[in-house]
C-alpha atoms as a PDB file:
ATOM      1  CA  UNK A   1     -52.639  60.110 -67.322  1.00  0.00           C
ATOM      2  CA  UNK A   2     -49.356  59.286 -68.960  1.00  0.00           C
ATOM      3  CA  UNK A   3     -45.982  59.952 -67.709  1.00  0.00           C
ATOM      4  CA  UNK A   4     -43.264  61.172 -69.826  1.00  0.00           C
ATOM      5  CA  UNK A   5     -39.953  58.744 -68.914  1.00  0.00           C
ATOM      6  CA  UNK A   6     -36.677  60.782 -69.997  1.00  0.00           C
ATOM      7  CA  UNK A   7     -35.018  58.221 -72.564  1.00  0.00           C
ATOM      8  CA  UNK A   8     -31.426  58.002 -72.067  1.00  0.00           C
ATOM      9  CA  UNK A   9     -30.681  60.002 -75.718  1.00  0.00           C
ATOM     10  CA  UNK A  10     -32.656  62.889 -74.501  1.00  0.00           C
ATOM     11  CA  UNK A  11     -30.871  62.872 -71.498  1.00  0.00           C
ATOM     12  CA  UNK A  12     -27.380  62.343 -72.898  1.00  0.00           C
ATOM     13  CA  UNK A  13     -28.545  65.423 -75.456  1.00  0.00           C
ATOM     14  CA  UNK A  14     -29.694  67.946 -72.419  1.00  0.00           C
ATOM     15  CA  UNK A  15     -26.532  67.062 -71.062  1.00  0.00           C
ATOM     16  CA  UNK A  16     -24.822  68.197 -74.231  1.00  0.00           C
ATOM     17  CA  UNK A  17     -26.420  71.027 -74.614  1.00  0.00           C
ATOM     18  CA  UNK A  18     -25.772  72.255 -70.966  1.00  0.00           C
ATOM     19  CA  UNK A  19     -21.823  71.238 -71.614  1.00  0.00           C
ATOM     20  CA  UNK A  20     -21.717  73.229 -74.830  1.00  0.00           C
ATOM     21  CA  UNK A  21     -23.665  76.547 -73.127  1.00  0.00           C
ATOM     22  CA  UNK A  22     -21.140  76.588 -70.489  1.00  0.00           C
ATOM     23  CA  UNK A  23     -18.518  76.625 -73.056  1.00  0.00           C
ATOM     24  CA  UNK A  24     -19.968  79.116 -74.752  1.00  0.00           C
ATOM     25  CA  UNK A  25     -20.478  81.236 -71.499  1.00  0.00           C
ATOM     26  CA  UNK A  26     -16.714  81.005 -70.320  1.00  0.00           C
ATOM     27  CA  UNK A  27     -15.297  81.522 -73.336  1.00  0.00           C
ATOM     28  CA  UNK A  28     -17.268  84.822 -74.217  1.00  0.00           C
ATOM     29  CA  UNK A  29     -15.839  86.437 -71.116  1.00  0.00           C
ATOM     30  CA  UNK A  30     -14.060  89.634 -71.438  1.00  0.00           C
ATOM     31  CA  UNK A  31     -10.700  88.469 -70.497  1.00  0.00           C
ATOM     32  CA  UNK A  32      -7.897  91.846 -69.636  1.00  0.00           C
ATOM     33  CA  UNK A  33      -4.937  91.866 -71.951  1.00  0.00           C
ATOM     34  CA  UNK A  34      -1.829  93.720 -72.263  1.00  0.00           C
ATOM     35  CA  UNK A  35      -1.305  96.557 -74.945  1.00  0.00           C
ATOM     36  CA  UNK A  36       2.373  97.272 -75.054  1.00  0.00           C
ATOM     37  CA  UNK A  37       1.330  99.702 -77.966  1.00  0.00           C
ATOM     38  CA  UNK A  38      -0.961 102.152 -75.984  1.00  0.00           C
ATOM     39  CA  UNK A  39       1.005 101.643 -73.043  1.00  0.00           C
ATOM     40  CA  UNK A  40       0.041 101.938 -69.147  1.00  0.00           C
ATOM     41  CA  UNK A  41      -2.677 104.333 -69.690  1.00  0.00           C
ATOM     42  CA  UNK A  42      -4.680 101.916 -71.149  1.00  0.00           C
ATOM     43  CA  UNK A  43      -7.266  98.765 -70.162  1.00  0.00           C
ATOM     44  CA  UNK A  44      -7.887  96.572 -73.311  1.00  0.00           C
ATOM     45  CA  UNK A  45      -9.987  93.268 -72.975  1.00  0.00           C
ATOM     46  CA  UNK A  46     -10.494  90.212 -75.531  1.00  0.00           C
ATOM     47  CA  UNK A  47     -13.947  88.377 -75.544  1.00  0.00           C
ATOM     48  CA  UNK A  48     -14.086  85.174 -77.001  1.00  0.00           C
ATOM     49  CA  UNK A  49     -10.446  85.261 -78.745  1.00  0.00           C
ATOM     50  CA  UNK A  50     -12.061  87.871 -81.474  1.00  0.00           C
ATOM     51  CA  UNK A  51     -13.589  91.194 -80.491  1.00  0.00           C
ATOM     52  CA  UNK A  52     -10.469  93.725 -78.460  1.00  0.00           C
ATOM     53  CA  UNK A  53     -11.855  96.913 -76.795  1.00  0.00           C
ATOM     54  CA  UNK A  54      -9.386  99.527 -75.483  1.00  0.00           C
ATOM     55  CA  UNK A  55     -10.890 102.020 -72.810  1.00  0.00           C
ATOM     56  CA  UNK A  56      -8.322 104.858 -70.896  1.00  0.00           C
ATOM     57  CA  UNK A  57      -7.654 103.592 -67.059  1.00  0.00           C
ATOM     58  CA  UNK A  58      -9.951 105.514 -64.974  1.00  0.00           C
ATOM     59  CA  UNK A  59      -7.475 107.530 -62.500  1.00  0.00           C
ATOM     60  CA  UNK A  60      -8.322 107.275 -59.256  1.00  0.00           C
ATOM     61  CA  UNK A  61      -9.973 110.677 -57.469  1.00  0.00           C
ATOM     62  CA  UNK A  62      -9.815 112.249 -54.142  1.00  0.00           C
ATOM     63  CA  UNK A  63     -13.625 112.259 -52.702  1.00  0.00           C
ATOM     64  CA  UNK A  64     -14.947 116.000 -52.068  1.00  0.00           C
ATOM     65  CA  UNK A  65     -15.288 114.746 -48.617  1.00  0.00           C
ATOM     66  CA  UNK A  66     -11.504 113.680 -47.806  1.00  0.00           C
ATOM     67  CA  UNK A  67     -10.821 117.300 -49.711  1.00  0.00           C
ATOM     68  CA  UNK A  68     -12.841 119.428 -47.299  1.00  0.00           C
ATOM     69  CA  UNK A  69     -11.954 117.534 -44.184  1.00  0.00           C
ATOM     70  CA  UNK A  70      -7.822 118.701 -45.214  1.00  0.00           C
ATOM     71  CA  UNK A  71      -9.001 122.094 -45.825  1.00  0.00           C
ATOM     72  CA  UNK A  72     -11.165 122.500 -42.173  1.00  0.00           C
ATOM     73  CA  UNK A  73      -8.111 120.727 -40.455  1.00  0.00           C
ATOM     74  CA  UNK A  74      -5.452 123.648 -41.097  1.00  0.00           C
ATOM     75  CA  UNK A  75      -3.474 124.413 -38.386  1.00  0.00           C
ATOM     76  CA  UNK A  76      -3.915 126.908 -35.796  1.00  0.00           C
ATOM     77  CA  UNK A  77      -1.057 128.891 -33.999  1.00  0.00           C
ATOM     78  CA  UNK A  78      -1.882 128.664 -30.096  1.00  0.00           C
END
């Protein structure tokens, strides 16, 4: 039975290659920018310094729930 014995290139290479992949991972984040040319009602992000995507901010709604509870809660003259 032989045993394979890491040699210190392939071990200084793996480590390499792990350096370089986490690199690769942070910098191909979507990263949020600001678009003083759409304005506020906008969300843009940048991945990896090349490819910008714009998307409308998603306003935020009331639940049916909180809507219903107002409504059943109405005041009664006593």
């Amino acid at each position: 039975m032989s045993i394979f014995r890491l040699s210190l290139r392939a071990l200084a290479i793996t480590f390499a290659a792990a350096a370089v992949a986490g690199a690769v991972l942070l910098l191909g984040r979507p990263q949020p920018i600001e678009s003083a040319v759409l304005g506020a009602g906008w969300e843009c992000t940048q991945t990896a310094f090349i490819l910008t995507s714009c998307a409308p901010r998603v306003q935020q709604a009331i639940p049916a729930v909180e809507t219903s509870r107002k409504e059943a809660m109405k005041p009664t003259r006593g």
